[in-house]
Protein backbone atom coordinates (compact mmCIF):
# COMPACT_ATOMS: atom_id res chain seq x y z
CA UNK A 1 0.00 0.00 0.00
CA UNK A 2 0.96 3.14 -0.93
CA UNK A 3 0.65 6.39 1.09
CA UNK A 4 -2.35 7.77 -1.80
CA UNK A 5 -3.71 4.38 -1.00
CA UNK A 6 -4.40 5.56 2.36
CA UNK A 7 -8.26 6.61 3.32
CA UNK A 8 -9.52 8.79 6.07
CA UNK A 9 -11.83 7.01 8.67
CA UNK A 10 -14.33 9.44 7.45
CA UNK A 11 -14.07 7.69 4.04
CA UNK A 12 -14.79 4.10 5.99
CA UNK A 13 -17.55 5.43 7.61
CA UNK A 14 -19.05 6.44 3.93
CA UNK A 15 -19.86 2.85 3.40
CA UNK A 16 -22.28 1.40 5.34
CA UNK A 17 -22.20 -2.23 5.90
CA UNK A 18 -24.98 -4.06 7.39
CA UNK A 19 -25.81 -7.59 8.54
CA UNK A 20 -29.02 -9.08 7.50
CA UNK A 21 -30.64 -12.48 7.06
CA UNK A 22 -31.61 -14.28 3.64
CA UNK A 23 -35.18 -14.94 3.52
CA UNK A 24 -35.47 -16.52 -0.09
CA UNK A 25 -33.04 -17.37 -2.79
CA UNK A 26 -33.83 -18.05 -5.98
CA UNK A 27 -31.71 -19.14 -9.39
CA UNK A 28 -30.59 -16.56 -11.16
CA UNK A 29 -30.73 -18.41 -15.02
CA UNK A 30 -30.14 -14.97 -17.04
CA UNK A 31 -26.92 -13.86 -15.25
CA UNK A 32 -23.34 -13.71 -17.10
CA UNK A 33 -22.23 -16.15 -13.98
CA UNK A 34 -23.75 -18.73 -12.09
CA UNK A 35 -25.73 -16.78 -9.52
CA UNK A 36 -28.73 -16.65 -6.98
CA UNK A 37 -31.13 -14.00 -6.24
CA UNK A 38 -31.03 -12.98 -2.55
CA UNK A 39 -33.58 -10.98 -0.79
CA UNK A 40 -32.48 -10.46 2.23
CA UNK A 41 -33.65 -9.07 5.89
CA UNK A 42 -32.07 -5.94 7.30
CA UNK A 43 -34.34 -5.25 10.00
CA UNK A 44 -37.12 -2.79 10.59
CA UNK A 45 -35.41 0.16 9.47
CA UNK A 46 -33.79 -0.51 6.22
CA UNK A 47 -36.22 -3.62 5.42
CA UNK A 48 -36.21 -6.43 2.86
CA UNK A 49 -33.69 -6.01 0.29
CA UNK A 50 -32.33 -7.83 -3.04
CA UNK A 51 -29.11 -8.95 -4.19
CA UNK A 52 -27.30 -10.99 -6.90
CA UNK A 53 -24.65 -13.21 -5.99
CA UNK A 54 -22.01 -15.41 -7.17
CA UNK A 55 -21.85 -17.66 -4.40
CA UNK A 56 -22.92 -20.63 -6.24
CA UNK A 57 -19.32 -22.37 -5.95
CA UNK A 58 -19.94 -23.09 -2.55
CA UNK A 59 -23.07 -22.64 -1.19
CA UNK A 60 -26.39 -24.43 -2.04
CA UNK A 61 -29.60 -22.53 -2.00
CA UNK A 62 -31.02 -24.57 1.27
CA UNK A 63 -27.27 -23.50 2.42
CA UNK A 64 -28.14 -20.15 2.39
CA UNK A 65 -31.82 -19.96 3.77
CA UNK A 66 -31.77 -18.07 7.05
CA UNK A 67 -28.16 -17.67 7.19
CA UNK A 68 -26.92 -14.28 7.88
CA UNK A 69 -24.75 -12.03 5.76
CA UNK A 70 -22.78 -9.01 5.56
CA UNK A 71 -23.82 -6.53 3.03
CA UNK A 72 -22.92 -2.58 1.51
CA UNK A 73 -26.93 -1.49 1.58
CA UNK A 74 -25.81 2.86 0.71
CA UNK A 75 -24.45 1.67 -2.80
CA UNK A 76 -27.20 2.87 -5.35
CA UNK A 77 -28.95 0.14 -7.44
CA UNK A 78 -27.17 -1.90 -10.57
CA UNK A 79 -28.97 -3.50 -13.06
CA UNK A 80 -28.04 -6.95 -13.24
CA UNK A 81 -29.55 -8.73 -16.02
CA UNK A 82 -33.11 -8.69 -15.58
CA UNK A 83 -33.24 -7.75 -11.57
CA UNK A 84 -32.47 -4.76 -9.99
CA UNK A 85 -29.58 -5.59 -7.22
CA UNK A 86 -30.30 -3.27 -4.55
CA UNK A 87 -27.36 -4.58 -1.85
CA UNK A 88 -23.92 -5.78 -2.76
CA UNK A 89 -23.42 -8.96 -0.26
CA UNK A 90 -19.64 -9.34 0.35
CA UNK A 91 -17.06 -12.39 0.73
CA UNK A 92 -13.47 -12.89 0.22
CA UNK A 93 -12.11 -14.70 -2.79
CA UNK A 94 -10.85 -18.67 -2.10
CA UNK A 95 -7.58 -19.84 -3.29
CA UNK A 96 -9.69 -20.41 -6.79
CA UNK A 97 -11.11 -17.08 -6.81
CA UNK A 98 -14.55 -18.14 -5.87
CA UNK A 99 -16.50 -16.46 -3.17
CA UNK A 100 -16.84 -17.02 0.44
CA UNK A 101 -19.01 -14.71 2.17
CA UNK A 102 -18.09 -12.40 5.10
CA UNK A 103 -20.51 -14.23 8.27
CA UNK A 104 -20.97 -13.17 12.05
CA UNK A 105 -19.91 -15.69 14.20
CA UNK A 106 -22.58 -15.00 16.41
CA UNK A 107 -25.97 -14.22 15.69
CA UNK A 108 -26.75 -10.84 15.78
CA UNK A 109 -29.50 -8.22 15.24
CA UNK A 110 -30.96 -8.04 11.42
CA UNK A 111 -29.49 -4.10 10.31
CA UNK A 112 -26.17 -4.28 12.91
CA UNK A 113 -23.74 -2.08 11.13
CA UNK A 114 -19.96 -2.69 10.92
CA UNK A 115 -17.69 -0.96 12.71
């Protein structure tokens, strides 16, 4: 990392990163990638939300009923294929570049926010 790599923790706090709970997933047929459509649980405040993700590598869609997730919910909307992707749920690439997704270890309240 370079020193004009370097962000202000004003900059972190720009991106708000929430934990919620997927409450249906559904194939995604029409995307680029194998995918699954996600709407997810963020609580009371910020609600039910959608998301596309490529987490088909390693996760089954029963896998990923009720399991809880991180997500950026203040990015604004992409079109992705056919659905509007509302959330961008986040993971870490495996040693084959696929993704594993960023968990709580502990169950926590749907809409926490990282910090």
């Amino acid at each position: 990392m370079t020193v004009e790599d370097q962000i202000t923790f004003d900059d972190f706090l720009k991106v708000d990163i929430r934990i919620g709970t997927i409450v249906e997933v559904l194939p995604f047929p029409e995307a680029r990638k194998p995918a699954y459509r996600l709407k997810i649980d963020f609580g009371p405040d910020i609600g039910i939300k959608k998301s596309s993700a490529q987490i088909t590598a390693h996760y089954s869609a029963e896998d990923l009923l009720n399991r809880q997730v991180a997500a950026v919910v203040n990015f604004p909307p992409r079109q992705i294929g056919p659905m509007m992707s509302e959330v961008l749920t986040v993971g870490m690439p495996d040693e084959n570049g696929e993704v594993v997704l960023l968990e709580v270890s502990k169950s926590v309240p749907n809409g926490g926010r990282l910090f």
